[in-house]
C-alpha atoms as a PDB file:
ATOM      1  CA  UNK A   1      -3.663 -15.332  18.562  1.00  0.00           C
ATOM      2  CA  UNK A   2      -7.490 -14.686  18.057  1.00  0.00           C
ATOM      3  CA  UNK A   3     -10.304 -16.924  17.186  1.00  0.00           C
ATOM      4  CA  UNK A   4     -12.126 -16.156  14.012  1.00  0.00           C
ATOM      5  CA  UNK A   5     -15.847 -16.375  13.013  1.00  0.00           C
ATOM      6  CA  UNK A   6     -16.495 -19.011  10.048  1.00  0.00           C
ATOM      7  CA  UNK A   7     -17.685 -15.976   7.975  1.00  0.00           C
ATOM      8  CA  UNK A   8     -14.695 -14.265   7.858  1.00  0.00           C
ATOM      9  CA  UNK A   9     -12.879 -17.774   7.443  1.00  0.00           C
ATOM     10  CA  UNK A  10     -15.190 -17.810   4.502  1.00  0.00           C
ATOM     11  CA  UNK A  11     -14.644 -14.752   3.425  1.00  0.00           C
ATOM     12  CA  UNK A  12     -10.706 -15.459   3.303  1.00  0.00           C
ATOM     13  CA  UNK A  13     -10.817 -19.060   1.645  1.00  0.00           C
ATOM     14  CA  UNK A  14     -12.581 -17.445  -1.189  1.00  0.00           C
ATOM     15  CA  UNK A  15     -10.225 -14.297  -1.392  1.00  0.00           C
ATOM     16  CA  UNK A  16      -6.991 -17.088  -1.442  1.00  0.00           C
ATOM     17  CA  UNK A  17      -5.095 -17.980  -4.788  1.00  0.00           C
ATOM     18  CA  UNK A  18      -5.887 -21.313  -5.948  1.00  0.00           C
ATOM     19  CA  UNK A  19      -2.761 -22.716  -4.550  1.00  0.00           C
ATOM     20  CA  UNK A  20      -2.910 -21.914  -1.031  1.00  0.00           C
ATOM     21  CA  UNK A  21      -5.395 -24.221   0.670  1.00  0.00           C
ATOM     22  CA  UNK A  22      -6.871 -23.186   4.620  1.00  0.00           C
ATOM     23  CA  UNK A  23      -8.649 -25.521   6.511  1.00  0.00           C
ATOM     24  CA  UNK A  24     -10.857 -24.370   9.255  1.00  0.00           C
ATOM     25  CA  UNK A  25      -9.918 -26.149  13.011  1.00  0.00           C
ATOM     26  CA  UNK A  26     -11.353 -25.132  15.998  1.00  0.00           C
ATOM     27  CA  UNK A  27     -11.922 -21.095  15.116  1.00  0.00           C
ATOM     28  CA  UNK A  28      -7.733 -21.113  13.629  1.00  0.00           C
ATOM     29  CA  UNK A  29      -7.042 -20.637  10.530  1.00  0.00           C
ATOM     30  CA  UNK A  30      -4.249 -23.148   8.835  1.00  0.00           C
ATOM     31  CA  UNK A  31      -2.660 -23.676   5.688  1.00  0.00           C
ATOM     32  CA  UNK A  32      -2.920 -27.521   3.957  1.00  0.00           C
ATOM     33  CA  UNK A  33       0.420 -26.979   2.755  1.00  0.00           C
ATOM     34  CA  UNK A  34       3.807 -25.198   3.114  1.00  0.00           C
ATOM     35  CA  UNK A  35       2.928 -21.332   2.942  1.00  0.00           C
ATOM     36  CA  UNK A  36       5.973 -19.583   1.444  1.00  0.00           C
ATOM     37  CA  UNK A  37       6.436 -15.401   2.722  1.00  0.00           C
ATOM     38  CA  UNK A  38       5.829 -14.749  -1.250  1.00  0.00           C
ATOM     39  CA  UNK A  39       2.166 -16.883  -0.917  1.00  0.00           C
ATOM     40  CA  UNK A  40       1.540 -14.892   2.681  1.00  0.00           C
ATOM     41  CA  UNK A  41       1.974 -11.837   1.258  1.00  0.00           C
ATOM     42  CA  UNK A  42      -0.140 -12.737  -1.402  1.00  0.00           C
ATOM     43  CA  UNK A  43      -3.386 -13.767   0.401  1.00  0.00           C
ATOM     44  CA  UNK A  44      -2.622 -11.032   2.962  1.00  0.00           C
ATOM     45  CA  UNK A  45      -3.090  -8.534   0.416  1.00  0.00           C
ATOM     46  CA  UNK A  46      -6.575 -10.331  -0.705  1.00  0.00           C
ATOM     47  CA  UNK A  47      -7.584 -10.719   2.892  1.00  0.00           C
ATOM     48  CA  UNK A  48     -10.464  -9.305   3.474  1.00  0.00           C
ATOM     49  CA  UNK A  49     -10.868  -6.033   5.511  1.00  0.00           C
ATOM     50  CA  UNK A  50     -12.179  -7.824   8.480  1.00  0.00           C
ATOM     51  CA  UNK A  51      -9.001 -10.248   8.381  1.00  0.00           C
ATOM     52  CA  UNK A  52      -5.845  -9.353  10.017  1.00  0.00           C
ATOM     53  CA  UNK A  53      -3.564 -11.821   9.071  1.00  0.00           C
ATOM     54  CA  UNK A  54       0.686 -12.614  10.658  1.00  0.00           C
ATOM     55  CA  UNK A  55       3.081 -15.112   9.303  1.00  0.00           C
ATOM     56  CA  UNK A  56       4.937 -16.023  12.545  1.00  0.00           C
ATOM     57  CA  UNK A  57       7.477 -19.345  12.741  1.00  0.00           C
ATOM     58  CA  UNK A  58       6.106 -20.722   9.401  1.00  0.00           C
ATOM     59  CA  UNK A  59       2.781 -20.786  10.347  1.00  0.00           C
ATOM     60  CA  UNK A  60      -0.565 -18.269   9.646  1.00  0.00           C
ATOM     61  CA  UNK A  61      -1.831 -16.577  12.096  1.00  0.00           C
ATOM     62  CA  UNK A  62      -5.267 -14.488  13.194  1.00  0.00           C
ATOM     63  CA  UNK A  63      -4.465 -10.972  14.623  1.00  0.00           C
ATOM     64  CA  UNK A  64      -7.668  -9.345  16.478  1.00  0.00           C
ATOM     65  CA  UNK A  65      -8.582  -6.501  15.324  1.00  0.00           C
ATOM     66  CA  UNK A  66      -8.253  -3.054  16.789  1.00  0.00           C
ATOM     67  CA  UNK A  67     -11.353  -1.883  18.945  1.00  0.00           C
ATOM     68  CA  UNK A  68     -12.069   1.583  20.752  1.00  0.00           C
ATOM     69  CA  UNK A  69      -9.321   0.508  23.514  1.00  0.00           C
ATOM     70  CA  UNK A  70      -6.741   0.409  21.307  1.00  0.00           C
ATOM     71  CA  UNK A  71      -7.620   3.415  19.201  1.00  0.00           C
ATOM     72  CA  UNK A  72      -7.636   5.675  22.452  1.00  0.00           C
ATOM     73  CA  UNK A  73      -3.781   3.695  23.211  1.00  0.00           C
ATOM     74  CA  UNK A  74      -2.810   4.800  20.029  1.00  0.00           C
ATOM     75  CA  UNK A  75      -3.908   7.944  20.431  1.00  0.00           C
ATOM     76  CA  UNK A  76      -2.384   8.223  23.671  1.00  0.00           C
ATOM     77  CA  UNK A  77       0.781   7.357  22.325  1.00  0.00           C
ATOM     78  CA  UNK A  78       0.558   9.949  19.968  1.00  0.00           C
ATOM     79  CA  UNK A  79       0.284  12.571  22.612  1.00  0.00           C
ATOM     80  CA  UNK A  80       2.667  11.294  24.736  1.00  0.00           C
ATOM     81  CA  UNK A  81       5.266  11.788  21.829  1.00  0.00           C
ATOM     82  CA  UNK A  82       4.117  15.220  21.277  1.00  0.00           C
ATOM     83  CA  UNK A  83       4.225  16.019  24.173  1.00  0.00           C
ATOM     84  CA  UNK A  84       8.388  14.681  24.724  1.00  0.00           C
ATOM     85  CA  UNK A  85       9.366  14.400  21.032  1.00  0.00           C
ATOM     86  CA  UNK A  86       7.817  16.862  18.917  1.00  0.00           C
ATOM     87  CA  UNK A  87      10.299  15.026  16.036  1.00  0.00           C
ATOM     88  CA  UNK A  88       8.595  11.833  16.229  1.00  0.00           C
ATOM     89  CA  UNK A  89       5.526   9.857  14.990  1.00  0.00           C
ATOM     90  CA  UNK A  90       3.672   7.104  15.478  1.00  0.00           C
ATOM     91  CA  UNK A  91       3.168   5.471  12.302  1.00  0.00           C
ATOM     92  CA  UNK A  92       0.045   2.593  12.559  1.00  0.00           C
ATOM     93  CA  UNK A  93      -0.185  -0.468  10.325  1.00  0.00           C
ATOM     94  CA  UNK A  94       3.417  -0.902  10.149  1.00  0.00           C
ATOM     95  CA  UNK A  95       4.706  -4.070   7.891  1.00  0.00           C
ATOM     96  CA  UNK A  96       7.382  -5.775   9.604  1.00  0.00           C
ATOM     97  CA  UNK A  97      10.182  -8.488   8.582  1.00  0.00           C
ATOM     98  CA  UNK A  98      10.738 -11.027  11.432  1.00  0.00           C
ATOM     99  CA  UNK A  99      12.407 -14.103  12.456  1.00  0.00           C
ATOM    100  CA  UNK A 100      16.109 -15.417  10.896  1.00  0.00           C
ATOM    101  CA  UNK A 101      16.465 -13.688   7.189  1.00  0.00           C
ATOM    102  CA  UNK A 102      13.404 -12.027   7.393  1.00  0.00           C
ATOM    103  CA  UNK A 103      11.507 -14.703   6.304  1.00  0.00           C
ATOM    104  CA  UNK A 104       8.416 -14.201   9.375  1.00  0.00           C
ATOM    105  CA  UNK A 105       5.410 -11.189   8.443  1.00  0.00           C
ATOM    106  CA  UNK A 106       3.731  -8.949  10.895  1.00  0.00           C
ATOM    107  CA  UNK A 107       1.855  -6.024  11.518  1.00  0.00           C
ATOM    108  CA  UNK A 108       2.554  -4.241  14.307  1.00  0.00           C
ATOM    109  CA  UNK A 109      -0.242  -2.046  16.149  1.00  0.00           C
ATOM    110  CA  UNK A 110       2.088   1.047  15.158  1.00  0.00           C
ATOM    111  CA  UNK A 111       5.827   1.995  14.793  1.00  0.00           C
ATOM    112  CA  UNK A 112       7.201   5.024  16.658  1.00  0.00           C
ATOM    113  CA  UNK A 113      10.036   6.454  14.287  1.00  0.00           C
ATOM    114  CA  UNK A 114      11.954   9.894  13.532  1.00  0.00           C
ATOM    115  CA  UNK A 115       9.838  12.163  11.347  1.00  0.00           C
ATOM    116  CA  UNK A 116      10.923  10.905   7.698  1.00  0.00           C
ATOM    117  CA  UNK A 117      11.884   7.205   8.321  1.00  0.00           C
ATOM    118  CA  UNK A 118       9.827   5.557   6.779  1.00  0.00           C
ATOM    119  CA  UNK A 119      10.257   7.233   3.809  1.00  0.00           C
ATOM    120  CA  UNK A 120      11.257   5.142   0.549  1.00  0.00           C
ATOM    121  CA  UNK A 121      10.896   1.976   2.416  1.00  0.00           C
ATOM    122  CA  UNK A 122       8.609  -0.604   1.139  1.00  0.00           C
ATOM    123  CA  UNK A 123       5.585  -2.301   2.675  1.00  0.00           C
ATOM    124  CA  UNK A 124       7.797  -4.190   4.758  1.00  0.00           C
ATOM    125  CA  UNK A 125      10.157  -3.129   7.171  1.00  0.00           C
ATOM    126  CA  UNK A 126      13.057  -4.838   9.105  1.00  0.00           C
ATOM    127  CA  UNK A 127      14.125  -3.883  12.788  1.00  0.00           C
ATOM    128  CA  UNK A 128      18.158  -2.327  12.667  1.00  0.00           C
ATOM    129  CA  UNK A 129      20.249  -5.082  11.745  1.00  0.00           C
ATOM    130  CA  UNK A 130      17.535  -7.951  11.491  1.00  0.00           C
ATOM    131  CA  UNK A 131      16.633  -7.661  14.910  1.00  0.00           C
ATOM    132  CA  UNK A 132      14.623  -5.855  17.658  1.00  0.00           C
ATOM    133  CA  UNK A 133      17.461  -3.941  20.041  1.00  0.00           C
ATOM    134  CA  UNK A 134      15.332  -4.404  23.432  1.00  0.00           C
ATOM    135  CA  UNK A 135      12.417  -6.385  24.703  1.00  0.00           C
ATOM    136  CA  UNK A 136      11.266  -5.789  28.556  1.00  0.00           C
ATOM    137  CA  UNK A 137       7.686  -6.376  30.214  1.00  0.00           C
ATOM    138  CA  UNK A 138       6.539  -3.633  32.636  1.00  0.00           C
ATOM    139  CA  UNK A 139       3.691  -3.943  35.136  1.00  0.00           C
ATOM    140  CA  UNK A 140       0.198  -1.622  34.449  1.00  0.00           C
ATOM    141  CA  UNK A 141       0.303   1.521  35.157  1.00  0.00           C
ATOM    142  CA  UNK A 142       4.277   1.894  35.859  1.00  0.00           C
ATOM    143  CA  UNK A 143       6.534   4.683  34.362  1.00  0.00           C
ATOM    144  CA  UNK A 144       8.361   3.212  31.622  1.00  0.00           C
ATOM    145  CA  UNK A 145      12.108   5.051  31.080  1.00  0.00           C
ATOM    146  CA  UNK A 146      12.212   4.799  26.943  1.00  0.00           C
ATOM    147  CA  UNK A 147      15.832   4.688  26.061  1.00  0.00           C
ATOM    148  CA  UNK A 148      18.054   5.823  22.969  1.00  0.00           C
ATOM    149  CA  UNK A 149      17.033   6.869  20.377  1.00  0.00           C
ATOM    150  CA  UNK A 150      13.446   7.846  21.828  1.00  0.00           C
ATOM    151  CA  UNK A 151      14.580   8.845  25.781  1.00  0.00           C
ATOM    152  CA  UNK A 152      12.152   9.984  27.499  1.00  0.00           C
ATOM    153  CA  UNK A 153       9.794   8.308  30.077  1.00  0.00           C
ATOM    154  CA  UNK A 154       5.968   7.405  29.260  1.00  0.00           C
ATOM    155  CA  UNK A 155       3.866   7.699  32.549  1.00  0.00           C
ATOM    156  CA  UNK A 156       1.512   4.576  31.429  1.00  0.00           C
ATOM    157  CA  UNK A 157      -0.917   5.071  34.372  1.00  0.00           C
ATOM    158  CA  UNK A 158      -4.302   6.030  31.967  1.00  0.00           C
ATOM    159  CA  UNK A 159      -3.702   2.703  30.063  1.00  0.00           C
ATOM    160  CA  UNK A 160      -5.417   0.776  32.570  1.00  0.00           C
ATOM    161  CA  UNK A 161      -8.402   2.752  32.037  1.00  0.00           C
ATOM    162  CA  UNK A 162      -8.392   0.728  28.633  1.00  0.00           C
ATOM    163  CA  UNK A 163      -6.920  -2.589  29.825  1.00  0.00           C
ATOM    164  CA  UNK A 164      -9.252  -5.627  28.509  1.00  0.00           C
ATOM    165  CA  UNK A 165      -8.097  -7.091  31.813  1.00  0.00           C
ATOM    166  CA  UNK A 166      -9.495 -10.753  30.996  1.00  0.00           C
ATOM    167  CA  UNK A 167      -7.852 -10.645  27.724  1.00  0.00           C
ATOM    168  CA  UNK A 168      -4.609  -9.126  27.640  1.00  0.00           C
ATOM    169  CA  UNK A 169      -3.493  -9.480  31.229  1.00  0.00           C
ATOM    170  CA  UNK A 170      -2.243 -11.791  33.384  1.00  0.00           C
ATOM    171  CA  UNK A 171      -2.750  -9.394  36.336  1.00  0.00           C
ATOM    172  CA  UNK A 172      -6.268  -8.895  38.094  1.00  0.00           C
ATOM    173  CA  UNK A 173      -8.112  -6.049  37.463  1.00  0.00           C
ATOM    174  CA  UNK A 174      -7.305  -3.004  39.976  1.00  0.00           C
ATOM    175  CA  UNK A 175      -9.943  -2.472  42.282  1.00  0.00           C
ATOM    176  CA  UNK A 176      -9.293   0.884  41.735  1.00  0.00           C
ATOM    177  CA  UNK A 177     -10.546   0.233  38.138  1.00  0.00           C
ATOM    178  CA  UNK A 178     -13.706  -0.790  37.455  1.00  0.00           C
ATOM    179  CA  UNK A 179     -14.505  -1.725  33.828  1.00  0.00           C
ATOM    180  CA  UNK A 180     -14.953   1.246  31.632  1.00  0.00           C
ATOM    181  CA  UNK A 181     -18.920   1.448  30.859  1.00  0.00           C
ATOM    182  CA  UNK A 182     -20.037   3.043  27.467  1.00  0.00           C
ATOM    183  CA  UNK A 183     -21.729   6.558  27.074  1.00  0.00           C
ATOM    184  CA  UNK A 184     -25.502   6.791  27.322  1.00  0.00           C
ATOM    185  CA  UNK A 185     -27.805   7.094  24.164  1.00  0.00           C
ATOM    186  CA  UNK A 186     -28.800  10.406  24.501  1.00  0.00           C
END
């Protein structure tokens, strides 16, 4: 998880109910005491806009929050579905149940879904029968087959042209790809 600046810890110790206590170690955020989902949800809702907050294994956790990169990937994925599945969307911000009876919280970056799905759910979701179907790792910049119920294959080549290389990868940075440089004041 991500490091967060004392202000914002500041800014979330003063949004928390009375009963939940966080102490402030090292840039992580941590509860004194036993944080129950129905407390996480709580203070996540009071978090303050700068604050994303996850409730993974028992224990809070600091989400980064999204920057240019990952507003052009989610964009990108938009298109992509578009372009293969004019029936689906890409839903951001998605609440999601996790761990053994549900009791983990997270927000994924987005949710892509059938037109509709979402619709008369709750804040929180929960992956087909408690659990995610499929997890696999794929290398930058390799075609990824997507199987059922989404089936089609996502060319993921222009994602390295947003790759924060020394954060998010283990890999080297291509030499084919230098790091993206930001438009010129005009």
């Amino acid at each position: 998880m991500t490091a967060l600046p004392i202000e914002d810890f500041e800014d979330l110790a003063d949004a928390a109910p009375d009963h939940v206590r966080l102490e402030y170690i090292d840039g992580r955020v941590r509860t004194k005491d036993p944080l129950s989902v129905e407390d996480f949800e709580e203070l996540e809702r009071r978090a303050p806009e700068t604050v994303r907050l996850e409730y993974i294994n028992g224990k809070l956790e600091v989400k980064a929050m999204p920057d240019g990169n990952h507003r052009e990937i989610f964009v990108w994925l938009q298109e992509q579905c578009m372009q293969h599945r004019p029936d689906l969307r890409v839903y951001g911000e998605s609440g999601v149940r996790t761990e053994a009876y549900q009791k983990g919280r997270a927000r994924t970056d987005g949710a892509v879904a059938l037109k509709g799905h979402f619709k008369g759910h709750g804040e929180w979701s929960q992956p087909r029968d408690g659990r995610y179907q499929q997890k696999a790792a794929h290398s930058w910049g390799s075609p990824v087959e997507l199987p059922e119920p989404l089936r089609f294959t996502l060319d993921t080549e222009e994602l390295k042209d947003y790759a924060d290389w020394g954060q998010w990868s283990h890999e080297p940075r291509p030499a084919d790809r230098p790091r993206p440089r930001p438009p010129s004041p005009r």
